[in-house]
PDB file of N, CA and C in Angstrom:
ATOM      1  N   UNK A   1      81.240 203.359 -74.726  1.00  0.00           N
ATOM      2  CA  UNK A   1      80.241 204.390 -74.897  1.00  0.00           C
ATOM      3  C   UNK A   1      80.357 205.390 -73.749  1.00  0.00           C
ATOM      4  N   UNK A   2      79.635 206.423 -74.354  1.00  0.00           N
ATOM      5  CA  UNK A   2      80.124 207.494 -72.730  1.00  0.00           C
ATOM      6  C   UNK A   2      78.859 208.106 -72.831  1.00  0.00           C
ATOM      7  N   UNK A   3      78.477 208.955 -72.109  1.00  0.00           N
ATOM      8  CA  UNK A   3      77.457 209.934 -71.422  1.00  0.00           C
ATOM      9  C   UNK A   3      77.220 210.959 -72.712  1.00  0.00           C
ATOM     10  N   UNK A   4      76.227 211.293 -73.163  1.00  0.00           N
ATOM     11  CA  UNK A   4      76.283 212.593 -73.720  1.00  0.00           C
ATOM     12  C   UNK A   4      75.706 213.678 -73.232  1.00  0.00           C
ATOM     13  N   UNK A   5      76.236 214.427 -73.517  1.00  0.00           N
ATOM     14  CA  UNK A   5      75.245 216.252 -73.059  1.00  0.00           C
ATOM     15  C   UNK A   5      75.256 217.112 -73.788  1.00  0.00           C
ATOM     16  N   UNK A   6      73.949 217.865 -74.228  1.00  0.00           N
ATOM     17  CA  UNK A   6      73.970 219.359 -75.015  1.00  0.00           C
ATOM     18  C   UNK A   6      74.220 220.273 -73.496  1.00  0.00           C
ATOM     19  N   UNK A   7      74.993 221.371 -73.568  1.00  0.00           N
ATOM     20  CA  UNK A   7      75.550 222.497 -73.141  1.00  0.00           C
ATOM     21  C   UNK A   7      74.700 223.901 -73.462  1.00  0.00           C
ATOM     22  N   UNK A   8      74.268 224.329 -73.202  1.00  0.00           N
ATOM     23  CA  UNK A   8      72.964 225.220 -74.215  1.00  0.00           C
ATOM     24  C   UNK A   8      73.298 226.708 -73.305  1.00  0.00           C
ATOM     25  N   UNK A   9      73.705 227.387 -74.048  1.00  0.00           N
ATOM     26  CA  UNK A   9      73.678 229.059 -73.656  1.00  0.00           C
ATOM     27  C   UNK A   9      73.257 229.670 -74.589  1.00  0.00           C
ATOM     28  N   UNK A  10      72.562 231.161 -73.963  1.00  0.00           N
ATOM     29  CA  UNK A  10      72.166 231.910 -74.785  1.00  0.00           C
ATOM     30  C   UNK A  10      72.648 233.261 -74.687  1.00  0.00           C
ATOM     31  N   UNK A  11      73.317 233.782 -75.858  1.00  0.00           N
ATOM     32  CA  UNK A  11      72.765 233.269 -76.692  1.00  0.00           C
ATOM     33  C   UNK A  11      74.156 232.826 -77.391  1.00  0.00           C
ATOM     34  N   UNK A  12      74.163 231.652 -78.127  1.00  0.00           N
ATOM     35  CA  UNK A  12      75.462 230.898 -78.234  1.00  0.00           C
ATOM     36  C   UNK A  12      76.446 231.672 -79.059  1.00  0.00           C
ATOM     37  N   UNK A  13      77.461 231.330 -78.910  1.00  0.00           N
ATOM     38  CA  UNK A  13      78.787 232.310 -79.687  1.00  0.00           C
ATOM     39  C   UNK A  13      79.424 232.176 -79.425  1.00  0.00           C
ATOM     40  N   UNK A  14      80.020 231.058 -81.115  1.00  0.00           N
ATOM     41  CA  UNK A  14      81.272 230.077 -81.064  1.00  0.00           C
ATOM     42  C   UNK A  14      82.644 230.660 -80.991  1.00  0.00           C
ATOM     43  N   UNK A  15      82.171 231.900 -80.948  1.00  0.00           N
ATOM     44  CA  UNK A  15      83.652 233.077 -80.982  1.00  0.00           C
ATOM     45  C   UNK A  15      84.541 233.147 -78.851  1.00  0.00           C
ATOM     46  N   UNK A  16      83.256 233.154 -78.557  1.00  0.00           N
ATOM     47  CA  UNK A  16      83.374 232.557 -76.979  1.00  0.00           C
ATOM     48  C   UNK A  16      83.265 231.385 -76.705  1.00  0.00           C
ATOM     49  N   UNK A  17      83.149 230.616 -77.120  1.00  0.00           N
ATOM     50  CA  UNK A  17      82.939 228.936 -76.329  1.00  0.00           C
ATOM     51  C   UNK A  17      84.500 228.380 -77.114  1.00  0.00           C
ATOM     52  N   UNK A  18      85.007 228.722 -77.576  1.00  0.00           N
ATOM     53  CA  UNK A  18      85.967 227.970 -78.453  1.00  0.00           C
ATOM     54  C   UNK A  18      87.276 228.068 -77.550  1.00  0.00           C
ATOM     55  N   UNK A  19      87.567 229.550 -77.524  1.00  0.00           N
ATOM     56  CA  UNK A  19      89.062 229.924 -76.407  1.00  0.00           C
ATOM     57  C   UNK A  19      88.598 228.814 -74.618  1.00  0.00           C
ATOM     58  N   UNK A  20      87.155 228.370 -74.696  1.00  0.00           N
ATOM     59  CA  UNK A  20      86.830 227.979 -73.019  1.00  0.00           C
ATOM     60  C   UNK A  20      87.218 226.310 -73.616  1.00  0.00           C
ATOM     61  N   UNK A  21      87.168 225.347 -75.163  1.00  0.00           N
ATOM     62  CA  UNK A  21      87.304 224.329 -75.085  1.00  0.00           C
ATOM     63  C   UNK A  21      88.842 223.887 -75.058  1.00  0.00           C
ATOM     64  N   UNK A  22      89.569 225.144 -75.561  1.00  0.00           N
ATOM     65  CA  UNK A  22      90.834 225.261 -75.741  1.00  0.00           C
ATOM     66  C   UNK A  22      92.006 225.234 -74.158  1.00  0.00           C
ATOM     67  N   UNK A  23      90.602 225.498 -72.884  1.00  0.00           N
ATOM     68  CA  UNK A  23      91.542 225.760 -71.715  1.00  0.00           C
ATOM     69  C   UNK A  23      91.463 224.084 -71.006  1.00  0.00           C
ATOM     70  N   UNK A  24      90.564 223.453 -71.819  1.00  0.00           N
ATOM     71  CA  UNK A  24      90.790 221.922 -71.384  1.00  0.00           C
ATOM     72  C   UNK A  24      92.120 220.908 -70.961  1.00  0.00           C
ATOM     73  N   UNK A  25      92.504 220.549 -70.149  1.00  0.00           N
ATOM     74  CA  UNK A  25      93.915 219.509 -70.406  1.00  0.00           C
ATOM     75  C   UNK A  25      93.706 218.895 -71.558  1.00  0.00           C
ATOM     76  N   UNK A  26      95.096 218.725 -72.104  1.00  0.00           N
ATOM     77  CA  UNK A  26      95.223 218.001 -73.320  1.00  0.00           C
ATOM     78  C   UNK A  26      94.260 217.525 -74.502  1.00  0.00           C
ATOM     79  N   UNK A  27      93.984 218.799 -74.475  1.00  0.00           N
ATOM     80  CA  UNK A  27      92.971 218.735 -76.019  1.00  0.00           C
ATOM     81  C   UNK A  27      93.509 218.853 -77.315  1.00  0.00           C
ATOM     82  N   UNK A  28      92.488 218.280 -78.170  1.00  0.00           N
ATOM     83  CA  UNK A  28      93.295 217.736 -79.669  1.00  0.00           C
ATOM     84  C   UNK A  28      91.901 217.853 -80.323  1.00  0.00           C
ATOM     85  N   UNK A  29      92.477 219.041 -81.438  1.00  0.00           N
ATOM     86  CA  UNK A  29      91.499 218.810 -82.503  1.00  0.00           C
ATOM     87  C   UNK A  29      90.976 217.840 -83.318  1.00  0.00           C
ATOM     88  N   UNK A  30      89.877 217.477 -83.975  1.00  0.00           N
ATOM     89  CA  UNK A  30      89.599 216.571 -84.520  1.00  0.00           C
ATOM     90  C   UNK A  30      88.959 217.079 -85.549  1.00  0.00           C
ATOM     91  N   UNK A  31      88.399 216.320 -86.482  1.00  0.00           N
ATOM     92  CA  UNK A  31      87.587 216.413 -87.950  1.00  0.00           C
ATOM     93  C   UNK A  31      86.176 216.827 -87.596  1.00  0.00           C
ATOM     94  N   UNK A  32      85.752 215.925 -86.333  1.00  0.00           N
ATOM     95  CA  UNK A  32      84.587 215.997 -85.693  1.00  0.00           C
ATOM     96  C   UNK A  32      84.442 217.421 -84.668  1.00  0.00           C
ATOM     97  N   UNK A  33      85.553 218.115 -84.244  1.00  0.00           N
ATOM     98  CA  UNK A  33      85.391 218.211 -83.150  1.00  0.00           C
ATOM     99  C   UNK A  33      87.179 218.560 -82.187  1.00  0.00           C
ATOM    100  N   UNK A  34      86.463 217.938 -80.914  1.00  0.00           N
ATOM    101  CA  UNK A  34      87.440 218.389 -79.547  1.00  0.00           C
ATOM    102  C   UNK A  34      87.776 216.888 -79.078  1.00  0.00           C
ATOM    103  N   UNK A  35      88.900 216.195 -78.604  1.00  0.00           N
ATOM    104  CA  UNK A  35      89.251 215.533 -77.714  1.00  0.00           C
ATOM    105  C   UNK A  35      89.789 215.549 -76.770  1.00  0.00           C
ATOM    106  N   UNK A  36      89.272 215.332 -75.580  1.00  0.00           N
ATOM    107  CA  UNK A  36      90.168 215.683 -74.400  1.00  0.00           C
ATOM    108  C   UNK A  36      90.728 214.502 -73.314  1.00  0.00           C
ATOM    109  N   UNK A  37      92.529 214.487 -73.150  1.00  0.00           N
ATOM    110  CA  UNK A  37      93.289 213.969 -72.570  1.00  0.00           C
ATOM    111  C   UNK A  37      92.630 212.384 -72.695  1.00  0.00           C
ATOM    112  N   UNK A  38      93.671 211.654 -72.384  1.00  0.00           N
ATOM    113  CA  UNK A  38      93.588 210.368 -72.878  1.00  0.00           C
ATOM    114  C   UNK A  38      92.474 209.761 -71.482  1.00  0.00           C
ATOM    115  N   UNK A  39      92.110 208.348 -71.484  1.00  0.00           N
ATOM    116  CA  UNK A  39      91.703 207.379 -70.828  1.00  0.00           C
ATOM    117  C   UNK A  39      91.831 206.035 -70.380  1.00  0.00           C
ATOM    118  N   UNK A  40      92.170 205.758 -71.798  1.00  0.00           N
ATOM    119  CA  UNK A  40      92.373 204.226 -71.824  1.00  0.00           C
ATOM    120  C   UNK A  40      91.585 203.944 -73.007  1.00  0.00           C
ATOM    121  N   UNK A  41      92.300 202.506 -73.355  1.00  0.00           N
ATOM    122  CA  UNK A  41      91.990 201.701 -74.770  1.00  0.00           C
ATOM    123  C   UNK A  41      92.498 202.104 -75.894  1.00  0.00           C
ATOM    124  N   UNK A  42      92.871 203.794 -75.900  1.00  0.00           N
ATOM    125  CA  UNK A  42      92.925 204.748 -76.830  1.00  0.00           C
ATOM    126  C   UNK A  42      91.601 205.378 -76.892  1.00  0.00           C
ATOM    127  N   UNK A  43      90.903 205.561 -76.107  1.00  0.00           N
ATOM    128  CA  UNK A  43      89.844 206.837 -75.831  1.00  0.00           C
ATOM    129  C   UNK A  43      90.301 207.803 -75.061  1.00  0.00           C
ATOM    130  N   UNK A  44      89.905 208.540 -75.950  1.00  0.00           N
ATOM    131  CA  UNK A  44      89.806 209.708 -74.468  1.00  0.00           C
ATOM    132  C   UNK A  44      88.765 210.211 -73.744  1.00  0.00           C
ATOM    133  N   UNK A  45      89.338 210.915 -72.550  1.00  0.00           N
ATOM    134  CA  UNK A  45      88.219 210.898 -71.699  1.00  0.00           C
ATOM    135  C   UNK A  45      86.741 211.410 -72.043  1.00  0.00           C
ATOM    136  N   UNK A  46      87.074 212.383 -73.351  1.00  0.00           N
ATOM    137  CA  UNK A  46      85.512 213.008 -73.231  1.00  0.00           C
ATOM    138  C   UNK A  46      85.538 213.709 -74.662  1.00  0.00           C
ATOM    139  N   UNK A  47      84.714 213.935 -75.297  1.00  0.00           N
ATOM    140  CA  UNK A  47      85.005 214.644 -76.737  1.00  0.00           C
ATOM    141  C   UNK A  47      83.760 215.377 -76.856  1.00  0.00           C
ATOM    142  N   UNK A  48      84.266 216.892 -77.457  1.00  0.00           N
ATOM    143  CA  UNK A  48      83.277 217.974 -77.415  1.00  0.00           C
ATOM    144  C   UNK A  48      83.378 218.678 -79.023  1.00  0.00           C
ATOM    145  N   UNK A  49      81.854 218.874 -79.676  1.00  0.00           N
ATOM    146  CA  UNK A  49      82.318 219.569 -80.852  1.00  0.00           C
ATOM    147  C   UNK A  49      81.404 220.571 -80.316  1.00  0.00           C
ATOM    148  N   UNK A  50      81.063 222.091 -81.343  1.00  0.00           N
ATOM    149  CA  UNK A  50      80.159 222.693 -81.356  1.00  0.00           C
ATOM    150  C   UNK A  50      78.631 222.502 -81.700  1.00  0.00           C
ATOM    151  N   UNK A  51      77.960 223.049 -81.069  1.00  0.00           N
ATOM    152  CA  UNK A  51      76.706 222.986 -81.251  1.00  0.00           C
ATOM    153  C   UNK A  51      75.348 224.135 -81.733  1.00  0.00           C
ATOM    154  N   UNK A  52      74.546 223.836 -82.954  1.00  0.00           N
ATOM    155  CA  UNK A  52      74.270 225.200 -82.510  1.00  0.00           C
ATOM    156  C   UNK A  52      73.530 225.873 -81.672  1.00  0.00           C
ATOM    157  N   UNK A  53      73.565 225.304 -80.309  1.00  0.00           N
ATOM    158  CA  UNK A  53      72.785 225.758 -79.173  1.00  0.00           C
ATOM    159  C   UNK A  53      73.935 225.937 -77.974  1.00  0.00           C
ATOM    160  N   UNK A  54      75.089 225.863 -78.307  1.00  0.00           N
ATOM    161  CA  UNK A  54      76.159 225.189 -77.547  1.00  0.00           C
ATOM    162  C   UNK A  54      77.511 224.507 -77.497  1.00  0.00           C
ATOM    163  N   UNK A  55      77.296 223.543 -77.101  1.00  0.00           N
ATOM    164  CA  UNK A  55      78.325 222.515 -76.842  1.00  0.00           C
ATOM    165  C   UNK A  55      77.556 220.836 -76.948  1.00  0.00           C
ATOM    166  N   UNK A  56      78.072 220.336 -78.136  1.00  0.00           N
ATOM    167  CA  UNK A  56      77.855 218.731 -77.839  1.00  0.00           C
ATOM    168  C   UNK A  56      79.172 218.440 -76.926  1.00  0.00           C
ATOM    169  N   UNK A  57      78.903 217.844 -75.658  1.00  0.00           N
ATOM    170  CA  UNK A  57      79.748 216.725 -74.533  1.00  0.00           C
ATOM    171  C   UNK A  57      79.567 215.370 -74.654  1.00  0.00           C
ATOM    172  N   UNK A  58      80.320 214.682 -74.910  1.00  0.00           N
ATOM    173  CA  UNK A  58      80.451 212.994 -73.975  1.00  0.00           C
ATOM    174  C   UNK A  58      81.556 212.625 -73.122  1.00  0.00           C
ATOM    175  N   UNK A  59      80.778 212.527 -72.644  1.00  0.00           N
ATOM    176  CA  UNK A  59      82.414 212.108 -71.395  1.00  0.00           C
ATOM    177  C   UNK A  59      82.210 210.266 -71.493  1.00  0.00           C
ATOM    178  N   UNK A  60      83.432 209.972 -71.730  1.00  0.00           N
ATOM    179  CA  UNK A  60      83.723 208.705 -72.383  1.00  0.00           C
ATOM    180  C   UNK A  60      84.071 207.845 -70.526  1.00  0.00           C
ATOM    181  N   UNK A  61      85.043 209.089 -69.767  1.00  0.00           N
ATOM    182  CA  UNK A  61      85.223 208.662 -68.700  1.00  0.00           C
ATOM    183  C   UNK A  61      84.677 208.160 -67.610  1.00  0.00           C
ATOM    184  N   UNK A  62      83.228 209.005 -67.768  1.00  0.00           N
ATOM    185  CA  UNK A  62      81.977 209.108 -66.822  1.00  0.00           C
ATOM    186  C   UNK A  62      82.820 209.710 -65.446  1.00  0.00           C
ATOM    187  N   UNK A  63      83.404 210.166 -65.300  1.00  0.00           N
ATOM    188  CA  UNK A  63      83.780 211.153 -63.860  1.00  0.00           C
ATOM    189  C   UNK A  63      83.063 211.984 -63.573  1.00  0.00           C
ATOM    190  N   UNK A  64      82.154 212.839 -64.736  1.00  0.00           N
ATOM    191  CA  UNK A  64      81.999 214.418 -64.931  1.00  0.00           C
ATOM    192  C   UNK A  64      83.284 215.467 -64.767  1.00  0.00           C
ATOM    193  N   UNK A  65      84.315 215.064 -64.706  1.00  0.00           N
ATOM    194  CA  UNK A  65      85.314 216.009 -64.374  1.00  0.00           C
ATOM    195  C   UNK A  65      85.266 217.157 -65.545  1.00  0.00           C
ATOM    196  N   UNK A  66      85.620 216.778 -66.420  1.00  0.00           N
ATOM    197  CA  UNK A  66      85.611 217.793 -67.173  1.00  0.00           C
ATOM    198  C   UNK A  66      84.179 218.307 -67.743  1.00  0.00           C
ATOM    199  N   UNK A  67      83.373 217.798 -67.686  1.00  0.00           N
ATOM    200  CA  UNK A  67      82.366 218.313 -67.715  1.00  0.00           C
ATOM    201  C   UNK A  67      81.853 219.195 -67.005  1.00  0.00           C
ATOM    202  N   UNK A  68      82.369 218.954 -65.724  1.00  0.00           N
ATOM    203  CA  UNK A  68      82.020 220.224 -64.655  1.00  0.00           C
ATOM    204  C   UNK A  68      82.909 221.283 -65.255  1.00  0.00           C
ATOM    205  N   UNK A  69      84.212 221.462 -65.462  1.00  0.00           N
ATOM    206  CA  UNK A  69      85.194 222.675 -65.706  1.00  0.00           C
ATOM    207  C   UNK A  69      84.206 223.134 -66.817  1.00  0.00           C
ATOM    208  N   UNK A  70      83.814 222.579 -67.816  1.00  0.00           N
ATOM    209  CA  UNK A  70      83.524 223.279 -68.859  1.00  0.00           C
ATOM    210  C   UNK A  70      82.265 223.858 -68.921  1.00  0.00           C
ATOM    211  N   UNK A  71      80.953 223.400 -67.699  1.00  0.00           N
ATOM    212  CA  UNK A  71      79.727 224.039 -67.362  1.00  0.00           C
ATOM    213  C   UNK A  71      80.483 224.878 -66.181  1.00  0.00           C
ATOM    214  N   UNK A  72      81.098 225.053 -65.520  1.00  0.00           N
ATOM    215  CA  UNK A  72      81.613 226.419 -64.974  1.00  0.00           C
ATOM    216  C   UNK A  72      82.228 227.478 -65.698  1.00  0.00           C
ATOM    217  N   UNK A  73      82.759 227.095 -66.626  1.00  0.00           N
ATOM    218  CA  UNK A  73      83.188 228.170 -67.333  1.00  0.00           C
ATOM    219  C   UNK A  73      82.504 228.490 -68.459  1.00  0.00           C
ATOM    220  N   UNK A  74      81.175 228.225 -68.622  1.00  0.00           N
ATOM    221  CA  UNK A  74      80.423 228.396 -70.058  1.00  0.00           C
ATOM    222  C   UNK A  74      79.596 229.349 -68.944  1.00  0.00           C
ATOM    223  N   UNK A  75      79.342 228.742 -67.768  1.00  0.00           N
ATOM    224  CA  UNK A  75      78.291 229.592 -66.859  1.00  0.00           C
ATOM    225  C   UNK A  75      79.411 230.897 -66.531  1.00  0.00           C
ATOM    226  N   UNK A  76      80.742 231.065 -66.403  1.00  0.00           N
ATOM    227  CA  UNK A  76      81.036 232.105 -66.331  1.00  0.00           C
ATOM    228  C   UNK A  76      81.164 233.206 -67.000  1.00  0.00           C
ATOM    229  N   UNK A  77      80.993 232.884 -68.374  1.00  0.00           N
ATOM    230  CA  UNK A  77      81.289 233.516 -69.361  1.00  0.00           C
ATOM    231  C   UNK A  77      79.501 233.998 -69.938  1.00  0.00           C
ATOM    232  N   UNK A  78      78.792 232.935 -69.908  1.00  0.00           N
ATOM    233  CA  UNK A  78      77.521 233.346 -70.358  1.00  0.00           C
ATOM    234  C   UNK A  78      76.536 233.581 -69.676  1.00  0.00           C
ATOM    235  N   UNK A  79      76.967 232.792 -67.734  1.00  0.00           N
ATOM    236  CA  UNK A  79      75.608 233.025 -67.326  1.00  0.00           C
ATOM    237  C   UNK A  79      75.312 231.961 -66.930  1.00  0.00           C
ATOM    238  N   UNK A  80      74.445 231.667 -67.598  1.00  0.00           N
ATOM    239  CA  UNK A  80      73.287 230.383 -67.703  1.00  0.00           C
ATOM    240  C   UNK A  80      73.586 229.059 -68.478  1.00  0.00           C
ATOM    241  N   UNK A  81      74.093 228.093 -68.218  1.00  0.00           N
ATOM    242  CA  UNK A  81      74.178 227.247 -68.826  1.00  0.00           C
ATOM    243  C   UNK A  81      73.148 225.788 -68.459  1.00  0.00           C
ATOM    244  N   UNK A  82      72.362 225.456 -69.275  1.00  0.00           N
ATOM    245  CA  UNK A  82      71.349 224.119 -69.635  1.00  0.00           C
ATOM    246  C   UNK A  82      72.116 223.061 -69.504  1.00  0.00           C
ATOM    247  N   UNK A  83      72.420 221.806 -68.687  1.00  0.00           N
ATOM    248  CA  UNK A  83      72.626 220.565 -69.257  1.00  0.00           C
ATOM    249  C   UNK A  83      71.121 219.622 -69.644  1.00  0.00           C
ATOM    250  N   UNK A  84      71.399 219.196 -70.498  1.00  0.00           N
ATOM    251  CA  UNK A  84      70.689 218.369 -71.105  1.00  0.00           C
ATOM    252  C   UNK A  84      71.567 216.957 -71.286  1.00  0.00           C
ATOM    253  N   UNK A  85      71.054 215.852 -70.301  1.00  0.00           N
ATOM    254  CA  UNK A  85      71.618 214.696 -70.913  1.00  0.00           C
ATOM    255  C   UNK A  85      70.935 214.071 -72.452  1.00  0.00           C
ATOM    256  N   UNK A  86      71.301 213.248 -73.465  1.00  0.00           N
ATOM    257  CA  UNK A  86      71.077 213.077 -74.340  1.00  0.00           C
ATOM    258  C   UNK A  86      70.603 211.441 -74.376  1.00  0.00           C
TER     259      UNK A  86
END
Protein backbone atom coordinates (compact mmCIF):
# COMPACT_ATOMS: atom_id res chain seq x y z
CA UNK A 1 0.00 0.00 0.00
CA UNK A 2 1.39 3.50 -0.44
CA UNK A 3 0.49 7.06 0.68
CA UNK A 4 -2.15 8.85 -1.22
CA UNK A 5 -2.52 12.57 -2.17
CA UNK A 6 -4.99 14.90 -4.07
CA UNK A 7 -2.70 17.67 -5.78
CA UNK A 8 -5.35 20.52 -6.15
CA UNK A 9 -4.65 23.69 -8.38
CA UNK A 10 -6.64 26.22 -9.55
CA UNK A 11 -7.74 26.39 -11.69
CA UNK A 12 -7.00 22.78 -12.99
CA UNK A 13 -5.96 22.15 -16.69
CA UNK A 14 -5.24 18.80 -17.83
CA UNK A 15 -3.76 20.45 -20.95
CA UNK A 16 -0.92 21.68 -18.35
CA UNK A 17 -0.53 19.05 -15.76
CA UNK A 18 -0.08 16.27 -18.35
CA UNK A 19 3.40 17.54 -20.32
CA UNK A 20 4.56 18.07 -16.00
CA UNK A 21 3.51 14.02 -15.45
CA UNK A 22 5.30 13.21 -18.60
CA UNK A 23 8.76 14.93 -17.17
CA UNK A 24 8.71 12.12 -14.43
CA UNK A 25 11.63 9.29 -14.64
CA UNK A 26 10.38 6.40 -16.23
CA UNK A 27 6.84 6.81 -16.61
CA UNK A 28 4.36 4.43 -18.24
CA UNK A 29 1.00 4.91 -19.17
CA UNK A 30 -1.65 2.96 -17.81
CA UNK A 31 -5.54 2.25 -18.25
CA UNK A 32 -5.81 3.91 -14.87
CA UNK A 33 -3.49 6.46 -15.22
CA UNK A 34 0.56 7.24 -14.72
CA UNK A 35 3.27 4.87 -13.37
CA UNK A 36 6.35 5.94 -12.28
CA UNK A 37 9.87 4.03 -12.40
CA UNK A 38 10.02 0.77 -10.81
CA UNK A 39 10.46 -0.23 -6.88
CA UNK A 40 10.32 -3.52 -6.15
CA UNK A 41 7.99 -6.64 -6.11
CA UNK A 42 6.91 -5.24 -9.47
CA UNK A 43 5.51 -1.93 -8.06
CA UNK A 44 6.37 1.03 -8.85
CA UNK A 45 7.33 3.70 -6.98
CA UNK A 46 4.29 5.90 -7.18
CA UNK A 47 1.25 6.10 -9.61
CA UNK A 48 -0.57 9.29 -10.65
CA UNK A 49 -3.86 9.66 -12.73
CA UNK A 50 -5.82 12.90 -13.28
CA UNK A 51 -8.04 14.49 -11.14
CA UNK A 52 -10.70 16.78 -11.43
CA UNK A 53 -9.21 19.11 -8.98
CA UNK A 54 -5.73 17.99 -9.99
CA UNK A 55 -3.64 15.20 -9.58
CA UNK A 56 -4.51 11.81 -7.76
CA UNK A 57 -0.68 10.69 -6.14
CA UNK A 58 0.39 7.51 -4.29
CA UNK A 59 3.67 7.03 -3.70
CA UNK A 60 3.96 3.29 -3.24
CA UNK A 61 7.72 4.12 -2.22
CA UNK A 62 6.96 6.45 0.65
CA UNK A 63 10.27 8.64 -0.04
CA UNK A 64 8.12 11.64 -1.22
CA UNK A 65 10.65 11.94 -3.93
CA UNK A 66 8.66 12.24 -6.58
CA UNK A 67 6.08 13.69 -5.05
CA UNK A 68 8.05 16.62 -4.21
CA UNK A 69 9.23 17.07 -8.16
CA UNK A 70 5.74 16.98 -9.09
CA UNK A 71 4.31 19.64 -6.23
CA UNK A 72 7.23 21.86 -7.46
CA UNK A 73 6.41 21.81 -10.70
CA UNK A 74 2.53 21.99 -10.48
CA UNK A 75 3.46 25.04 -8.03
CA UNK A 76 5.54 26.32 -10.88
CA UNK A 77 3.37 26.23 -13.43
CA UNK A 78 0.14 27.13 -11.43
CA UNK A 79 1.17 28.76 -8.39
CA UNK A 80 -0.51 27.27 -5.66
CA UNK A 81 -0.61 23.86 -5.14
CA UNK A 82 -2.92 21.98 -2.05
CA UNK A 83 -1.62 18.66 -0.76
CA UNK A 84 -4.17 16.83 0.69
CA UNK A 85 -3.23 13.46 2.17
CA UNK A 86 -6.07 10.98 1.56
Amino acid sequence: MGIEYTLRVDPPDPARILPLIHRLPEIQETEQGFNVGPFGGGWPSASLALDPQGVCFCDYARTGTQLGLMVAWLAGEFGRVTVEEL
